[in-house]
C-alpha atoms as a PDB file:
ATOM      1  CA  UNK A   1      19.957  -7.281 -47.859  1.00  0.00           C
ATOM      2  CA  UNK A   2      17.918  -8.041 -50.688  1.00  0.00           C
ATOM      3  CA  UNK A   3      15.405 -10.268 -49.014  1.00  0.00           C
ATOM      4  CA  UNK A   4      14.781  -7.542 -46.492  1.00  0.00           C
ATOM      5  CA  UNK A   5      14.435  -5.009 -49.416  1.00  0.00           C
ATOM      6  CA  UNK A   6      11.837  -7.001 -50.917  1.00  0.00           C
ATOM      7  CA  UNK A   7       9.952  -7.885 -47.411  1.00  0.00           C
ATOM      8  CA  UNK A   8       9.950  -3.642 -46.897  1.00  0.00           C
ATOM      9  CA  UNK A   9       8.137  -3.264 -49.700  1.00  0.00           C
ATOM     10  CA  UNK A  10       5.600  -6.131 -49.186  1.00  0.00           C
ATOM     11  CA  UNK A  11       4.959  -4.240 -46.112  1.00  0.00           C
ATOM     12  CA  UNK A  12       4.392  -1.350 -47.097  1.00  0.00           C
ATOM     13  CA  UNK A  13       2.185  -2.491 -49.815  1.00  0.00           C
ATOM     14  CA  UNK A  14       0.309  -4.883 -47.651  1.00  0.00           C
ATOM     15  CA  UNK A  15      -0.142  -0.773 -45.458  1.00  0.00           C
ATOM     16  CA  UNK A  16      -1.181   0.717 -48.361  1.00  0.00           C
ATOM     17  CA  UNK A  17      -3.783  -1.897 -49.423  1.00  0.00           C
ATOM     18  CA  UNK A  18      -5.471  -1.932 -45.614  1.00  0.00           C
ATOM     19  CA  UNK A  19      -5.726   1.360 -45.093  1.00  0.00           C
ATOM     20  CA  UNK A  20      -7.583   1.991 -48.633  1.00  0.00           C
ATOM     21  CA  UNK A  21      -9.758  -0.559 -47.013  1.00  0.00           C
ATOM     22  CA  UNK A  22     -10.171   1.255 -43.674  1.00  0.00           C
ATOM     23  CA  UNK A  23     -10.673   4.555 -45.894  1.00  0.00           C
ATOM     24  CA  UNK A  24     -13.477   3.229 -47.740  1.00  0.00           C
ATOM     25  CA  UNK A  25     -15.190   1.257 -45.191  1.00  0.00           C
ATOM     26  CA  UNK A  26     -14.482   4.945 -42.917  1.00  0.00           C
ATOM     27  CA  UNK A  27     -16.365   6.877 -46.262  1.00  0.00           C
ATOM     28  CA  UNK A  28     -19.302   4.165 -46.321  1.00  0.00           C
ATOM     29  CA  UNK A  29     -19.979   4.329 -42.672  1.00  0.00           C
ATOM     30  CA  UNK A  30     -20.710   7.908 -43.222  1.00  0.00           C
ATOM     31  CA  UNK A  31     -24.025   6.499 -44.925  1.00  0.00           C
ATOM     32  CA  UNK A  32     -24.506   3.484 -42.943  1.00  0.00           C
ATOM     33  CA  UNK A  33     -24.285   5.000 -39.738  1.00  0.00           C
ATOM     34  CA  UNK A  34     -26.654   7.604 -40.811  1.00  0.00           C
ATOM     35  CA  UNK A  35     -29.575   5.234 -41.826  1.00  0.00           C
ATOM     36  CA  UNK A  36     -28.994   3.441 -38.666  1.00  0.00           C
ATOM     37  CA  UNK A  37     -29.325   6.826 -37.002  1.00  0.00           C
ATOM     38  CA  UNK A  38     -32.368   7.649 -38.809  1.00  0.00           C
ATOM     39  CA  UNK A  39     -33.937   4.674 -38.203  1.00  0.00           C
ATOM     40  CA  UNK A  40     -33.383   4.593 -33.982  1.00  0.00           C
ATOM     41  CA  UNK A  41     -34.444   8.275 -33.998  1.00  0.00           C
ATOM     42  CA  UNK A  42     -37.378   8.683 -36.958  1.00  0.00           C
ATOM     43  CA  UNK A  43     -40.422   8.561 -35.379  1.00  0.00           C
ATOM     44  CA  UNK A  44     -39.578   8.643 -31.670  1.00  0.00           C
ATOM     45  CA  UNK A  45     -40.867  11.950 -30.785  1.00  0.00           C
ATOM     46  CA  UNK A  46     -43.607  14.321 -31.532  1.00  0.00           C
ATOM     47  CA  UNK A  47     -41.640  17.532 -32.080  1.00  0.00           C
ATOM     48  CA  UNK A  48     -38.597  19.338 -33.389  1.00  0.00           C
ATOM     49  CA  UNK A  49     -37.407  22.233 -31.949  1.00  0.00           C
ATOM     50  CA  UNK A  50     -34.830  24.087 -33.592  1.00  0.00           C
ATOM     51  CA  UNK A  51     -32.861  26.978 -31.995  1.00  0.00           C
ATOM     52  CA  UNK A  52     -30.641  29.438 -34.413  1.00  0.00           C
ATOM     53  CA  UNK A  53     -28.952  32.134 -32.980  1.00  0.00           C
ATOM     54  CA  UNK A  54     -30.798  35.325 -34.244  1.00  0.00           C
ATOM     55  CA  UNK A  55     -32.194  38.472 -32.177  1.00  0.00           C
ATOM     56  CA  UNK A  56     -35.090  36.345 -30.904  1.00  0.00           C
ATOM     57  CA  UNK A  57     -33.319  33.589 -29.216  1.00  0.00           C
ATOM     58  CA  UNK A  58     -32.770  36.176 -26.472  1.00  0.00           C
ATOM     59  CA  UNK A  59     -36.505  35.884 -26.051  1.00  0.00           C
ATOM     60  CA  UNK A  60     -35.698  31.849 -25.006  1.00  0.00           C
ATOM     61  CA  UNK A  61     -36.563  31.403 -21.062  1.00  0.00           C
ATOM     62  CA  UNK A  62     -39.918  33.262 -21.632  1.00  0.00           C
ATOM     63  CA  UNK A  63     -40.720  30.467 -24.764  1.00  0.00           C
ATOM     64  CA  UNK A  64     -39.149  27.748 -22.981  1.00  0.00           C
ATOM     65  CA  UNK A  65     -41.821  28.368 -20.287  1.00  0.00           C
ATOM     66  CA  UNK A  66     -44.651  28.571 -22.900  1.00  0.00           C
ATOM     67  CA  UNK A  67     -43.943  24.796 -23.501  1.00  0.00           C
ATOM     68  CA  UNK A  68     -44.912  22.069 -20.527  1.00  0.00           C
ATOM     69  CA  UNK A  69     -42.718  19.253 -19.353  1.00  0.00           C
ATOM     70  CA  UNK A  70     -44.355  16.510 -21.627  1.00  0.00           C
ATOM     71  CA  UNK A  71     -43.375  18.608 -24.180  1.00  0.00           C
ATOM     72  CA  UNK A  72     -40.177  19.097 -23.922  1.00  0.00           C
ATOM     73  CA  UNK A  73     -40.000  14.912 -23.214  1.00  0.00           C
ATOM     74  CA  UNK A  74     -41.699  14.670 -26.665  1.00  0.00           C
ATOM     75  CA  UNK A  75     -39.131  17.137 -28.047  1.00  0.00           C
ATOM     76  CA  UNK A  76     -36.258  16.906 -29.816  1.00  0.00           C
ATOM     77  CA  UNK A  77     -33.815  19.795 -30.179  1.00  0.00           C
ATOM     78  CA  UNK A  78     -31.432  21.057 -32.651  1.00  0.00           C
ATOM     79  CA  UNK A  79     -28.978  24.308 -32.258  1.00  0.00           C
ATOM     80  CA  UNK A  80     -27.718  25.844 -35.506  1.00  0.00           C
ATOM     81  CA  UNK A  81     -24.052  26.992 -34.881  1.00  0.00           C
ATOM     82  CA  UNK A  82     -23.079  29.030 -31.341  1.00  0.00           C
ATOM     83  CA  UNK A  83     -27.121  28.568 -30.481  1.00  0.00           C
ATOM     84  CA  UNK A  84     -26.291  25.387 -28.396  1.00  0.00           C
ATOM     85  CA  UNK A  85     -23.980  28.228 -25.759  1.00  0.00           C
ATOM     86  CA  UNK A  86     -27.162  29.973 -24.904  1.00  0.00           C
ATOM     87  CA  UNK A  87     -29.724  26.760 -24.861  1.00  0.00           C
ATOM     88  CA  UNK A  88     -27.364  25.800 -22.167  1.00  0.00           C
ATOM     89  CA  UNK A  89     -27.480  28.666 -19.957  1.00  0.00           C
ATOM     90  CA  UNK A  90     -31.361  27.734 -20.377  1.00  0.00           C
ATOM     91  CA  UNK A  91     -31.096  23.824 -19.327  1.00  0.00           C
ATOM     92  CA  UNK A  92     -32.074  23.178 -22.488  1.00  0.00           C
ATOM     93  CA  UNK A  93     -29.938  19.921 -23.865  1.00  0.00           C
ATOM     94  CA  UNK A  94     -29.074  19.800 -27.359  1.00  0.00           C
ATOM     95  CA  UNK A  95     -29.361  16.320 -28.936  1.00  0.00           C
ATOM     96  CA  UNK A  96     -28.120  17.853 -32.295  1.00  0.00           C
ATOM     97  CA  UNK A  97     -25.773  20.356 -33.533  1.00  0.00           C
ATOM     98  CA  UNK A  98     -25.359  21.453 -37.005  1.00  0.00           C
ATOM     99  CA  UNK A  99     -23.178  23.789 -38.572  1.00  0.00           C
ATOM    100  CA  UNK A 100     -21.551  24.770 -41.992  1.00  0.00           C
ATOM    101  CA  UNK A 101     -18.277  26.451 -42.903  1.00  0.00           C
ATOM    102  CA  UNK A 102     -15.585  26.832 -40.544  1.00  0.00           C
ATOM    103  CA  UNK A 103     -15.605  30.840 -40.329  1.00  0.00           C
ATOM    104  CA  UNK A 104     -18.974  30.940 -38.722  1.00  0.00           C
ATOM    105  CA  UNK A 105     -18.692  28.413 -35.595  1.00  0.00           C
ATOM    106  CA  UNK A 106     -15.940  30.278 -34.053  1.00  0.00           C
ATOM    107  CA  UNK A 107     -17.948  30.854 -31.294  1.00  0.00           C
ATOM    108  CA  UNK A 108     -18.718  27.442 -30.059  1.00  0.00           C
ATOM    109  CA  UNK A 109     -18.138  26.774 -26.835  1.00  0.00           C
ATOM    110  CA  UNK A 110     -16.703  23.508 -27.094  1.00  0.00           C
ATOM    111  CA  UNK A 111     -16.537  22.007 -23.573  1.00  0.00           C
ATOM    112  CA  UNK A 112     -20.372  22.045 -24.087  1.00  0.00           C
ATOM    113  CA  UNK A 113     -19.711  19.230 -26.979  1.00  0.00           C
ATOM    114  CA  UNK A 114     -17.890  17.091 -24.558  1.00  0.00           C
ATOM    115  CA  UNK A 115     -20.279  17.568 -22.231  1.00  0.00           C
ATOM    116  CA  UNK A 116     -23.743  17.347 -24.054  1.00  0.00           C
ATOM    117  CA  UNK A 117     -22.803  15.092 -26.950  1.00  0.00           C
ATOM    118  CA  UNK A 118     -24.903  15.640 -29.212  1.00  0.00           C
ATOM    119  CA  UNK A 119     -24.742  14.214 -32.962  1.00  0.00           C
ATOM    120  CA  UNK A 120     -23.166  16.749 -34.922  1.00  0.00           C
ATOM    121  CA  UNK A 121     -23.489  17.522 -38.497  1.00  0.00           C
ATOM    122  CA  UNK A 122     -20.902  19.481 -40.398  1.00  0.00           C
ATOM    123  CA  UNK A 123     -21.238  20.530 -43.041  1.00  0.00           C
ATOM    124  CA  UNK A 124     -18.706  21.969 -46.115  1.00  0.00           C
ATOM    125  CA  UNK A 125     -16.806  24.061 -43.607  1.00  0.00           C
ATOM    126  CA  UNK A 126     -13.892  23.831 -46.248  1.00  0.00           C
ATOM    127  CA  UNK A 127     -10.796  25.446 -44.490  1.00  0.00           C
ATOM    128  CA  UNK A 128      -6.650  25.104 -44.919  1.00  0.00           C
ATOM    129  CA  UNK A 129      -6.652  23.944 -40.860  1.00  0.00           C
ATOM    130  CA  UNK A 130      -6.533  20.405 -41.257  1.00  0.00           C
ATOM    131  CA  UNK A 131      -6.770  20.277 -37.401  1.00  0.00           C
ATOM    132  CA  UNK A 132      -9.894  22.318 -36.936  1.00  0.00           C
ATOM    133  CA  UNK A 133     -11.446  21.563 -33.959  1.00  0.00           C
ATOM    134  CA  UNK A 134     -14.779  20.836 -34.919  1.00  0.00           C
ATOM    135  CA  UNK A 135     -13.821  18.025 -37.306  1.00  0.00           C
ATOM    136  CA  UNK A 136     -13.087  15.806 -34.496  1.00  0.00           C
ATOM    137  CA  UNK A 137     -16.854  16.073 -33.532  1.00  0.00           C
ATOM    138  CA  UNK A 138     -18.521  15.505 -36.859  1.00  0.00           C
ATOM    139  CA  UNK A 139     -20.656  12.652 -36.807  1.00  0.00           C
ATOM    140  CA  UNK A 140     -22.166  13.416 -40.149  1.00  0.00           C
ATOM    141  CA  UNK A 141     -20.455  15.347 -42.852  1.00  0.00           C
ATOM    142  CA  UNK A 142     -23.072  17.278 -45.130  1.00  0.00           C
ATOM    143  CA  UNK A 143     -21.840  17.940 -48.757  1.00  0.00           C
ATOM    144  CA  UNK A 144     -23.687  20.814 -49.608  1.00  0.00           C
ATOM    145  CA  UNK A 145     -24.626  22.189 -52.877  1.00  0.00           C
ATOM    146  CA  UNK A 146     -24.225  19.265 -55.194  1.00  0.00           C
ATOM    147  CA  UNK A 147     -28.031  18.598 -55.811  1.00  0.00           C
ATOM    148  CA  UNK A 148     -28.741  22.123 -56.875  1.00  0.00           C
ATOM    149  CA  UNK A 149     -30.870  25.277 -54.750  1.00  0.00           C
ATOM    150  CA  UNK A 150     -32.900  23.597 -52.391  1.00  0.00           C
ATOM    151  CA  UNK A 151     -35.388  27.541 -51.918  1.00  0.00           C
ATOM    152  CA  UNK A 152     -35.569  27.758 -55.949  1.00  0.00           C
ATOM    153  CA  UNK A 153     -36.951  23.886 -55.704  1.00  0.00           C
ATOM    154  CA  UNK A 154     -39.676  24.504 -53.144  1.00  0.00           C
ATOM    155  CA  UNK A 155     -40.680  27.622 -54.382  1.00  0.00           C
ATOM    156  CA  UNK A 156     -41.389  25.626 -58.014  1.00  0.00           C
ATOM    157  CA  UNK A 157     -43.202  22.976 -55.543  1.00  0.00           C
ATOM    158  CA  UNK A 158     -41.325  19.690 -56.556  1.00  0.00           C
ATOM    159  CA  UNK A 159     -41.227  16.639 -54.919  1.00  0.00           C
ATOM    160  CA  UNK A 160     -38.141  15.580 -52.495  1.00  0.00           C
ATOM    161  CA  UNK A 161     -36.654  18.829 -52.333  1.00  0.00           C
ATOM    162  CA  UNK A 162     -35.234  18.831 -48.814  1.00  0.00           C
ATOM    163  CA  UNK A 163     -34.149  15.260 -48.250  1.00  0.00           C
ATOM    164  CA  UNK A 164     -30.690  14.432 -48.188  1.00  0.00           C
ATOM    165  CA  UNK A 165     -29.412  12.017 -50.530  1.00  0.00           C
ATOM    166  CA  UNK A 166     -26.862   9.806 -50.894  1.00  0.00           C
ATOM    167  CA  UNK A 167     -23.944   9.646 -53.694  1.00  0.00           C
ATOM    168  CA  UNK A 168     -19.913   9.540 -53.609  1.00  0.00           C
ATOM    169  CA  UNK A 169     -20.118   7.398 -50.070  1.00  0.00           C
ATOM    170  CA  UNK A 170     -21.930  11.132 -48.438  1.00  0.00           C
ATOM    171  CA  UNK A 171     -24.541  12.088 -47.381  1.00  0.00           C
ATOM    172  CA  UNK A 172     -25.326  15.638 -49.346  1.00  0.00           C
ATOM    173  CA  UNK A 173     -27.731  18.344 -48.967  1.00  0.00           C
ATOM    174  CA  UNK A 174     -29.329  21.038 -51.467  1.00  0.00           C
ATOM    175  CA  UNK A 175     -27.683  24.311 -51.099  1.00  0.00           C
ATOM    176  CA  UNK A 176     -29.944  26.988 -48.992  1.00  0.00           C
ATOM    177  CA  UNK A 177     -28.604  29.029 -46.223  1.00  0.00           C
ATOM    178  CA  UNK A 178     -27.834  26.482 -42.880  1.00  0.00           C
ATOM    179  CA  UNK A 179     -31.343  26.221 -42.170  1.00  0.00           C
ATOM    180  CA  UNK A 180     -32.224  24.858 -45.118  1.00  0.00           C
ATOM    181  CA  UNK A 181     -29.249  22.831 -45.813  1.00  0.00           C
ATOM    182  CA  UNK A 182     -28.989  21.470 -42.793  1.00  0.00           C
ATOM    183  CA  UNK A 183     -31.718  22.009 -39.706  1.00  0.00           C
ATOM    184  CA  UNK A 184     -34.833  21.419 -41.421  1.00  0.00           C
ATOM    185  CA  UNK A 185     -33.293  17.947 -43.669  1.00  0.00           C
ATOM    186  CA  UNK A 186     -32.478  16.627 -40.550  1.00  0.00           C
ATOM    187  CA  UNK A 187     -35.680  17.648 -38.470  1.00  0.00           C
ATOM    188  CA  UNK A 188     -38.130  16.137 -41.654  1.00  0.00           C
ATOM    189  CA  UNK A 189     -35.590  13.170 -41.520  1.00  0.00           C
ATOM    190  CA  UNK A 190     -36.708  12.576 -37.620  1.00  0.00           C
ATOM    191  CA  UNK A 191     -40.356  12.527 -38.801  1.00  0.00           C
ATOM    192  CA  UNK A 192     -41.725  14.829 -36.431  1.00  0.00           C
ATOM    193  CA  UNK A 193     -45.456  16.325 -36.559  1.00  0.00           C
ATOM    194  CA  UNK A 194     -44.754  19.630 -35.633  1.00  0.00           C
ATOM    195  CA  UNK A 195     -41.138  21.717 -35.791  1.00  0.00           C
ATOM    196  CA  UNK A 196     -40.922  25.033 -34.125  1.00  0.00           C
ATOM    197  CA  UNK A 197     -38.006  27.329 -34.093  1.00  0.00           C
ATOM    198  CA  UNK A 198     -36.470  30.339 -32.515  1.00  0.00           C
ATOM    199  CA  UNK A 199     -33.541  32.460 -33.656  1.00  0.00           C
ATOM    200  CA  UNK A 200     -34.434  32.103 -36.985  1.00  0.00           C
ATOM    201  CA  UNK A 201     -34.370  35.336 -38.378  1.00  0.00           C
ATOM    202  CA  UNK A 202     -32.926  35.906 -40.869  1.00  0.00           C
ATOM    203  CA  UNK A 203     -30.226  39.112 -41.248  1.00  0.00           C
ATOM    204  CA  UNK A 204     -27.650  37.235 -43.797  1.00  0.00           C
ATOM    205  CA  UNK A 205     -27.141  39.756 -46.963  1.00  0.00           C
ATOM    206  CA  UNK A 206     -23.962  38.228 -48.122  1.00  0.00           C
ATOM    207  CA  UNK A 207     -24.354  37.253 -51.697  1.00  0.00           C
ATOM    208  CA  UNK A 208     -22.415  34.240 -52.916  1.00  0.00           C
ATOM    209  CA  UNK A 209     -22.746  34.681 -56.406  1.00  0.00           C
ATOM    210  CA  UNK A 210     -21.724  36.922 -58.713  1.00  0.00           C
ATOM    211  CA  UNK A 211     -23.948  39.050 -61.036  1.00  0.00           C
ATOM    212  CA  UNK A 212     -23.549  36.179 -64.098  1.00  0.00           C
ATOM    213  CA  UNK A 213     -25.475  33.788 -62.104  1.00  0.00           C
ATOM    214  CA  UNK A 214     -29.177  33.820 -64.024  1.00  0.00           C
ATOM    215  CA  UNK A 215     -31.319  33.416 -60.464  1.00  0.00           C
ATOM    216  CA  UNK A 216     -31.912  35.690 -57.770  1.00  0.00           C
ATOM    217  CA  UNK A 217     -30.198  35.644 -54.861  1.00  0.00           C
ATOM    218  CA  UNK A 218     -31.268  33.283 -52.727  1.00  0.00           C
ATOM    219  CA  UNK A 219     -28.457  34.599 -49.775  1.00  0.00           C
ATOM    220  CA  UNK A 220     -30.406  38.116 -49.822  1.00  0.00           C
ATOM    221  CA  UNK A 221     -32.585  38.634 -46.414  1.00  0.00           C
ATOM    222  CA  UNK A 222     -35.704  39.684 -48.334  1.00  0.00           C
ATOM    223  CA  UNK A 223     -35.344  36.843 -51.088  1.00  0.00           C
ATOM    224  CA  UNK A 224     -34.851  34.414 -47.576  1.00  0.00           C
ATOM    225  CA  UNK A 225     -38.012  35.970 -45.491  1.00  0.00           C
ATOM    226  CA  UNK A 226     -39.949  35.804 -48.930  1.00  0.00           C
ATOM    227  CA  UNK A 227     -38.863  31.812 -49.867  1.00  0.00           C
ATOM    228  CA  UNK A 228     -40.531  31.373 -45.988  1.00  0.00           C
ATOM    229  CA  UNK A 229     -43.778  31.917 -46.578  1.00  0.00           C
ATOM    230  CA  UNK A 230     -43.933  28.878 -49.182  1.00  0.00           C
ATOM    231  CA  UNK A 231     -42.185  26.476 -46.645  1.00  0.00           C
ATOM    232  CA  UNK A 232     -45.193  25.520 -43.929  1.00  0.00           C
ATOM    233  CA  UNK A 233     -47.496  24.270 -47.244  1.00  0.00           C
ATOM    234  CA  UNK A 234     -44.648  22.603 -48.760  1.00  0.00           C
ATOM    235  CA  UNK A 235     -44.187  20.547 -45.474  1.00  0.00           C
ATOM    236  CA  UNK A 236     -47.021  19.706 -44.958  1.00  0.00           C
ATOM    237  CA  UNK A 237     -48.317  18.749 -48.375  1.00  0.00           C
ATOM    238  CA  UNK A 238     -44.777  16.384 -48.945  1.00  0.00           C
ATOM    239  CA  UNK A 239     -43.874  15.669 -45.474  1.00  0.00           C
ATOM    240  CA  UNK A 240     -47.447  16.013 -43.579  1.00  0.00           C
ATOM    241  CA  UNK A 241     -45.514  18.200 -40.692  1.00  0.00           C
ATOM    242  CA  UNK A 242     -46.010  21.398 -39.542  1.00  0.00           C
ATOM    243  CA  UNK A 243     -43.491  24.481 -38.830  1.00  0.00           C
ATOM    244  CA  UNK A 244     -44.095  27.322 -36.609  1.00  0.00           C
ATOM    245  CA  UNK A 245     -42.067  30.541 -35.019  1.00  0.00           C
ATOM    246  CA  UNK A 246     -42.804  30.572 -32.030  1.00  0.00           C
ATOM    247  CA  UNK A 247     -41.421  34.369 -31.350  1.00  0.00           C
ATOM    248  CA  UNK A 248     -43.330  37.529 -33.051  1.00  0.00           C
ATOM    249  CA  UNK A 249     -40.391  39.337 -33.561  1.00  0.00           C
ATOM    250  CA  UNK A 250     -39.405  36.664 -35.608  1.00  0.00           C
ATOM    251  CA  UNK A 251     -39.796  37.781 -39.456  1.00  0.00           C
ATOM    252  CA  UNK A 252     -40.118  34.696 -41.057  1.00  0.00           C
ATOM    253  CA  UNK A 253     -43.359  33.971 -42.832  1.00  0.00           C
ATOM    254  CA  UNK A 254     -44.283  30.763 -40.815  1.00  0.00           C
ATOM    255  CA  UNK A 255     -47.330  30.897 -38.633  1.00  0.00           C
ATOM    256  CA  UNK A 256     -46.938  32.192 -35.028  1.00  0.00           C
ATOM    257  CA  UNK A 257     -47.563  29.137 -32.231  1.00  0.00           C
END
């Protein structure tokens, strides 16, 4: 009785010792699988297009058609949340999806992920469902917020303010609204020459801080549509790309394609 006692617990120690192995090596692969990402994609194609799911993405056939065939070949194309549901009615693929906290991808049509497969990026969609369905898709997850406000940074005009960076086996991104912390690192990160977007248009009022915090809001719509207007010389002073709307009815301060 003894001797299988003591060969239970060897087991389960021997478990316990592997799986803190697979854990880790399942952490660092989070950061080695994205560099070996970045480097098969980086570089590949000319463009960027990124589609968020604003007022103007209605507008999305009559752009689409604005853009030739070698275009679109040169392209690639990112959806910000629910966007991907209506670039699909458009046969427009999405090779990437990105999307942060859990309350605001309810809409996702998820057959289109099984489907389309594109890389996913999640980001801190912190929720009690330990089952949500997106999680099983997340190819990348996106720790946002740990390297400070990514809109205060540009604004100031220092270096390396939208690249994501790597500590605590993640991959983590400045905090800025989810087209800061997440579409535009990962469009610069595919080292494009030109990104355009569509949907982006900013309506989001909510403020996330409290009235201690000693900066302005950088959640308020106006503070958002202001930060804009410094983004297309940052890019292309740090990152020598360019960033259009391509809609008019698109507020953003970026310069109309």
């Amino acid at each position: 009785m003894l001797d299988v006692i003591i060969l239970c617990i060897i087991f389960i120690l021997f478990f316990l010792v592997i799986y803190k192995k697979e854990l880790f090596k399942v952490r660092q692969n989070n950061i080695v699988d994205y560099m070996n990402f970045i480097h098969e994609k980086k570089g590949k194609k000319k463009n960027v297009f990124i589609f968020s799911s604003g007022p103007s993405l209605n507008e999305i056939e009559e752009i689409k058609k604005k853009f030739s065939k070698e275009f679109w070949d040169d392209c690639y194309t990112i959806s910000v949340k629910s966007a991907i549901n209506v670039m699909s009615k458009h046969d427009i693929k999405t090779d990437f999806l990105v999307s942060n906290f859990s309350g605001t991808i309810s809409k996702l049509d998820y057959n289109l992920l099984e489907k389309e497969k594109p890389i996913v990026f999640g980001g801190n969609y912190y929720d009690k469902k330990k089952d949500h369905k997106l999680k099983k898709y997340v190819d990348y997850f996106i720790e946002i917020g740990r390297i400070g406000n990514m809109m205060q940074c540009i604004e100031k005009d220092d270096e390396n303010c939208i690249d994501f960076q790597f500590f605590e086996d993640n991959v983590n991104s400045g905090w800025g609204h989810v087209m800061m912390e997440l579409a535009i690192p990962l469009a610069i990160s595919l080292k494009p020459k030109n990104i355009y977007t569509l949907g982006w248009d900013v309506k989001n009022s909510k403020k996330y801080f409290d009235s201690k915090e000693n900066f302005k809001n950088y959640s308020d719509e106006n503070v958002i549509l202001e930060f804009t207007k410094f983004l297309p010389d940052y890019l292309k002073k740090h990152y020598d790309i360019n960033i259009y709307k391509t809609s008019k009815n698109q507020e953003i301060k970026l310069p109309l394609i």
